[in-house]
N, C-alpha and C. Protein backbone atom coordinates (compact mmCIF):
# COMPACT_ATOMS: atom_id res chain seq x y z
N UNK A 1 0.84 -1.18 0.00
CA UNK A 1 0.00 0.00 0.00
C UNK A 1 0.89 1.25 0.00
N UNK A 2 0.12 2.16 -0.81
CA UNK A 2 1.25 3.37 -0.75
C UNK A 2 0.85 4.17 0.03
N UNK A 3 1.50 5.27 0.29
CA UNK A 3 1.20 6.31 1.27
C UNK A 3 0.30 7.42 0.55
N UNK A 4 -0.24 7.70 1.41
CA UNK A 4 -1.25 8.81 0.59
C UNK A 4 -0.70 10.21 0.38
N UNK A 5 -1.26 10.63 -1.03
CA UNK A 5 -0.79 11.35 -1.57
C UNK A 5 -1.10 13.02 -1.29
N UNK A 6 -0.30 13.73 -0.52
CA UNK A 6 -0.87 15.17 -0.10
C UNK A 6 -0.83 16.06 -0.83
N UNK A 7 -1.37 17.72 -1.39
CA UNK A 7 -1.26 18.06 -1.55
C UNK A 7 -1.51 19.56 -0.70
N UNK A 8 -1.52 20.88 -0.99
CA UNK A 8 -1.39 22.11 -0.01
C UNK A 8 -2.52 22.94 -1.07
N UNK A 9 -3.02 23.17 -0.50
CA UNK A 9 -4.33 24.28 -0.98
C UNK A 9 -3.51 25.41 -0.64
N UNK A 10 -3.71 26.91 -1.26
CA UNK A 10 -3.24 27.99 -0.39
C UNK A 10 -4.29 28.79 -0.77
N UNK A 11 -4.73 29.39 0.16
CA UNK A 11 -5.84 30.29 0.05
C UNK A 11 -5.39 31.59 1.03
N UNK A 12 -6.19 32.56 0.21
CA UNK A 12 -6.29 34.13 1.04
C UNK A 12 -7.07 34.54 1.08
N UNK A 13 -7.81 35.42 2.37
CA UNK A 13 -8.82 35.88 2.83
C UNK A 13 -8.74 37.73 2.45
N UNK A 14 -9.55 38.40 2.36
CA UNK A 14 -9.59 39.50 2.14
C UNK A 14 -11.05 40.04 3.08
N UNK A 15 -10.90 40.10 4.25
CA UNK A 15 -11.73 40.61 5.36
C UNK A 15 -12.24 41.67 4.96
N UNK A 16 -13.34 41.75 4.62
CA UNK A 16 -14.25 43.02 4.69
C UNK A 16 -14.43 43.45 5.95
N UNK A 17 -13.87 45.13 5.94
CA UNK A 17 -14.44 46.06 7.21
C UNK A 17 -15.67 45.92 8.03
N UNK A 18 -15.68 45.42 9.28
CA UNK A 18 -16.77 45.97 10.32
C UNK A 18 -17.08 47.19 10.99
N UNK A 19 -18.87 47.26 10.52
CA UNK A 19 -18.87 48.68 11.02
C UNK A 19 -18.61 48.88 12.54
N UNK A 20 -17.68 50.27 12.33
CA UNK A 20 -17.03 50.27 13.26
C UNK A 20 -15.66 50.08 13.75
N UNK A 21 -15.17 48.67 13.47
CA UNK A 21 -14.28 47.80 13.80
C UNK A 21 -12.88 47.58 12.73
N UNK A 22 -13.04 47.85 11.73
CA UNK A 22 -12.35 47.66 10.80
C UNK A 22 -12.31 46.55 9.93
N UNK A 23 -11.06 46.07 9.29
CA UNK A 23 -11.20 44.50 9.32
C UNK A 23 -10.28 43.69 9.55
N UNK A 24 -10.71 42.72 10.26
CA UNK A 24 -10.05 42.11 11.12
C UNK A 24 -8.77 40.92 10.21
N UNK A 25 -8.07 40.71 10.17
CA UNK A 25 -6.91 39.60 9.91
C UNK A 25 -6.29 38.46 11.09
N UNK A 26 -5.76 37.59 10.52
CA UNK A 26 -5.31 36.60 11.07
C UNK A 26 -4.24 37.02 11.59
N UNK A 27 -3.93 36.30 13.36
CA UNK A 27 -3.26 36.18 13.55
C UNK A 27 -2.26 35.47 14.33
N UNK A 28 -2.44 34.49 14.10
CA UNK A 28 -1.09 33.50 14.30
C UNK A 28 -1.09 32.73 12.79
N UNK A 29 0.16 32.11 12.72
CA UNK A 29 0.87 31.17 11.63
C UNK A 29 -0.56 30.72 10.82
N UNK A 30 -1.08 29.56 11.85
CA UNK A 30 -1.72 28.68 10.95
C UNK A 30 -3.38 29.09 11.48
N UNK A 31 -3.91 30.60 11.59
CA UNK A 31 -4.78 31.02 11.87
C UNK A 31 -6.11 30.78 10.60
N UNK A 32 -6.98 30.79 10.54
CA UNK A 32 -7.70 30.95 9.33
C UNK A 32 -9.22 31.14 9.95
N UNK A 33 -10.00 31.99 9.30
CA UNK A 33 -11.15 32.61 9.20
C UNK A 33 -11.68 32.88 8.66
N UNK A 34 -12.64 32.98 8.03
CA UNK A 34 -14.14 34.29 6.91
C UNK A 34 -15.28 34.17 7.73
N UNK A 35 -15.73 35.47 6.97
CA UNK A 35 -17.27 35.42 7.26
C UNK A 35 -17.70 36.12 5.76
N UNK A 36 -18.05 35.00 5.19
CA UNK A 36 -18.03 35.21 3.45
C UNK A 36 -19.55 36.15 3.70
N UNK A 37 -20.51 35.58 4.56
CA UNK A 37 -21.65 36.72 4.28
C UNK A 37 -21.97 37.93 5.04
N UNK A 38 -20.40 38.01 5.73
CA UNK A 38 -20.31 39.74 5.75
C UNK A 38 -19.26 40.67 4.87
N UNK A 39 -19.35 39.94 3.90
CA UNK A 39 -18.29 40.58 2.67
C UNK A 39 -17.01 40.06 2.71
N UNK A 40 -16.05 39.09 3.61
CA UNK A 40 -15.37 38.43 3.45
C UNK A 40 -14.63 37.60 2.15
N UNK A 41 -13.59 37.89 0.99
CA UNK A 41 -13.30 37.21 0.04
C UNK A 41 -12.67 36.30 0.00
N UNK A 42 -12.66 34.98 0.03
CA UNK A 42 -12.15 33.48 0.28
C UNK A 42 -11.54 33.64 -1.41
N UNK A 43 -10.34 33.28 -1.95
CA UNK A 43 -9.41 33.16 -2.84
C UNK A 43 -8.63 32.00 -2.83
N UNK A 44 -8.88 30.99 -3.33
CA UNK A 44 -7.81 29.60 -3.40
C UNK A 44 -6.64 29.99 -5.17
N UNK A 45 -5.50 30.00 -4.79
CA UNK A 45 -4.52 31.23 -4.84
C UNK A 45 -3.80 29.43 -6.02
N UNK A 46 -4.14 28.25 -5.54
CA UNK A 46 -3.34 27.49 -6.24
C UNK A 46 -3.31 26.34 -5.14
N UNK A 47 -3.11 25.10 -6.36
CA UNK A 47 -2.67 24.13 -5.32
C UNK A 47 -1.74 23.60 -5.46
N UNK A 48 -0.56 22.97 -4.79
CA UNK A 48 1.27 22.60 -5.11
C UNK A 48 0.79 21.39 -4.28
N UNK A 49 2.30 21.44 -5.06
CA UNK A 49 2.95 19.88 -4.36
C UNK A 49 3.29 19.65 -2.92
N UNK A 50 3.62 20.40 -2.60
CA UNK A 50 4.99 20.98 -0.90
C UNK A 50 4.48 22.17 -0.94
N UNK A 51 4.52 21.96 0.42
CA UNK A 51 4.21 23.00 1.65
C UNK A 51 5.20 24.32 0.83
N UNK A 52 6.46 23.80 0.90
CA UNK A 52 7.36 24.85 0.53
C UNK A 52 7.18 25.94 -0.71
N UNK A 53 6.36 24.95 -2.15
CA UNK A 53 6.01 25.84 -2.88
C UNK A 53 4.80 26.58 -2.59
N UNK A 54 4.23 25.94 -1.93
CA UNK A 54 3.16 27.26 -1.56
C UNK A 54 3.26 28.65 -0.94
N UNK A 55 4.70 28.51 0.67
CA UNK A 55 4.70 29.10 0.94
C UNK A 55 5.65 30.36 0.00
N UNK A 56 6.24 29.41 -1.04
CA UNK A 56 6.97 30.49 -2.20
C UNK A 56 5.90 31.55 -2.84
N UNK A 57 4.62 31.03 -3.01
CA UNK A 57 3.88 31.51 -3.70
C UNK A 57 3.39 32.85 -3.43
N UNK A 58 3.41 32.29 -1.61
CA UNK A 58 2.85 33.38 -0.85
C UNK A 58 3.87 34.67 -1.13
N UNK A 59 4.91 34.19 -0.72
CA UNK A 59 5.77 35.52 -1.09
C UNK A 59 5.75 36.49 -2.66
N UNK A 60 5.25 36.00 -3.55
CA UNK A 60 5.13 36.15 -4.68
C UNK A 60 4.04 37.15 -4.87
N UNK A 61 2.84 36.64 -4.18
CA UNK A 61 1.37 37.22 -4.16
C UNK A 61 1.30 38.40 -2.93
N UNK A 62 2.14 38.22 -2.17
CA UNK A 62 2.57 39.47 -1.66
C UNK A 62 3.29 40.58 -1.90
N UNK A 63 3.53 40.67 -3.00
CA UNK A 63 3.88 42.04 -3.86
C UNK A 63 2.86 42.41 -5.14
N UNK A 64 1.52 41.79 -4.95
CA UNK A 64 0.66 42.35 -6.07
C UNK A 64 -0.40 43.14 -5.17
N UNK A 65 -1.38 43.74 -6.02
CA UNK A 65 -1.88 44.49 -5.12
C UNK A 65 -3.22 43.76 -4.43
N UNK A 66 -3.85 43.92 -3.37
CA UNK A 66 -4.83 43.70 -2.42
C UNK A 66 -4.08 42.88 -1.92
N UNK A 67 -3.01 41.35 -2.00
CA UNK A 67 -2.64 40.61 -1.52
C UNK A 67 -1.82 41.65 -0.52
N UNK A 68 -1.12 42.25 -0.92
CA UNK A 68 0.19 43.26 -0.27
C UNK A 68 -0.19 43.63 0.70
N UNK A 69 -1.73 44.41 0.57
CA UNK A 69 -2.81 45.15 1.73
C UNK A 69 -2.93 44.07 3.53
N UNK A 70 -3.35 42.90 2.57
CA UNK A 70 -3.51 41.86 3.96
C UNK A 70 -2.50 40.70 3.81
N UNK A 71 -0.90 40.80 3.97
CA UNK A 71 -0.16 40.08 3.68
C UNK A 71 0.09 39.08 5.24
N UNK A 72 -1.14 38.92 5.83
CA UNK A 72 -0.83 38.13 6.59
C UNK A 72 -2.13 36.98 6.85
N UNK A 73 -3.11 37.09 5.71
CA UNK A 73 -3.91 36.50 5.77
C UNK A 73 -3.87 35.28 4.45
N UNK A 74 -3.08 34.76 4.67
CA UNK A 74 -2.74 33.70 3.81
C UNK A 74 -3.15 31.91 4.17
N UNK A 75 -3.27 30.89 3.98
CA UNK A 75 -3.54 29.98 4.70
C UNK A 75 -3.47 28.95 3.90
N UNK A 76 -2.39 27.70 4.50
CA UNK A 76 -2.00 26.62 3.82
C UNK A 76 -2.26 25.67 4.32
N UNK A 77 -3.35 25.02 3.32
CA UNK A 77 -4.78 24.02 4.07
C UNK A 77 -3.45 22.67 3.12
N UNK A 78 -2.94 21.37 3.99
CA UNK A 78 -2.82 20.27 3.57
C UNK A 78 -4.26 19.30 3.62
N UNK A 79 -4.02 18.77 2.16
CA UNK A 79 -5.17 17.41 1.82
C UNK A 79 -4.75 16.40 1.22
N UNK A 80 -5.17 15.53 1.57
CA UNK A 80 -5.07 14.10 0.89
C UNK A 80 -5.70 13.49 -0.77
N UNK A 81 -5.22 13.60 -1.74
CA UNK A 81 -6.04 13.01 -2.29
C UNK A 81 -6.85 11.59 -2.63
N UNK A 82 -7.56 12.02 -2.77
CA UNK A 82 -9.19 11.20 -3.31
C UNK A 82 -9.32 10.49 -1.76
N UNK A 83 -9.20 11.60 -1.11
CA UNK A 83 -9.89 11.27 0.70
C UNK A 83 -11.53 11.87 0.41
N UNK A 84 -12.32 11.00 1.08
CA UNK A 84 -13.58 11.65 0.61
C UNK A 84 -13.58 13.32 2.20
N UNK A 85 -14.48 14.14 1.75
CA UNK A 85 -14.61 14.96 3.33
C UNK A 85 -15.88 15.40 3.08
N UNK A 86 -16.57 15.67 4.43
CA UNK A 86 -18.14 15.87 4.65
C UNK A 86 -18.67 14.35 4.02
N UNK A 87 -18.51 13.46 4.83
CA UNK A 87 -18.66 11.62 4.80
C UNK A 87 -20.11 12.17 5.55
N UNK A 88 -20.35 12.98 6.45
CA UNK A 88 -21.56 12.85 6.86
C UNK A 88 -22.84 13.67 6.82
N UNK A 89 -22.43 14.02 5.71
CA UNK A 89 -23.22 15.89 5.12
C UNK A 89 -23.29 16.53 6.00
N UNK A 90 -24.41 17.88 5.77
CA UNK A 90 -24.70 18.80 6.61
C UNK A 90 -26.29 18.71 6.39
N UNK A 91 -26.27 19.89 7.72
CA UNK A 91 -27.50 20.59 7.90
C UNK A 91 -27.40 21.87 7.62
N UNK A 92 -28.68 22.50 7.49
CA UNK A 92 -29.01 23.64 7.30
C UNK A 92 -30.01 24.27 8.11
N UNK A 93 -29.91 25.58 8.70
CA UNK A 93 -30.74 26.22 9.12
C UNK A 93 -32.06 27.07 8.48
């Protein structure tokens, strides 16, 4: 049997302002958050092989513009492929 095969999602968030409050960013390393239906922009930026090229990427996408703005809201989701996920659906309100 072989070992399963990972790959690294990298995604960036672009926090829409709270009134009031501003907008908020991540903060620690492996922090991650949205609130997509308070204007929150979820961005999957690419998916690599290694951790390492992703985090290359990041550096990359941090010199264009809006990325530059929230250069700390970045987030490098590891997955397995052809792992199934949500095995037990959802609900809805």
């Amino acid at each position: 049997m072989t070992a399963p095969h990972k790959v690294y999602l990298l995604w960036h968030v672009h926090h829409y302002p709270q009134e009031g409050e501003g907008a908020g960013h991540f903060v620690e390393p492996d922090d991650f958050w949205a609130d997509e239906q308070a204007g929150d922009d979820v961005k999957l930026l690419g998916t690599y092989s290694t951790r390492e090229a992703a985090r290359d990427r990041i550096e990359r996408a941090r010199l264009l513009p809006g990325f530059r703005e929230e250069p700390t809201c970045f987030y490098v989701e590891e997955s397995v492929v052809d792992q199934d996920e949500w095995i037990e659906g959802y609900v809805t309100d």
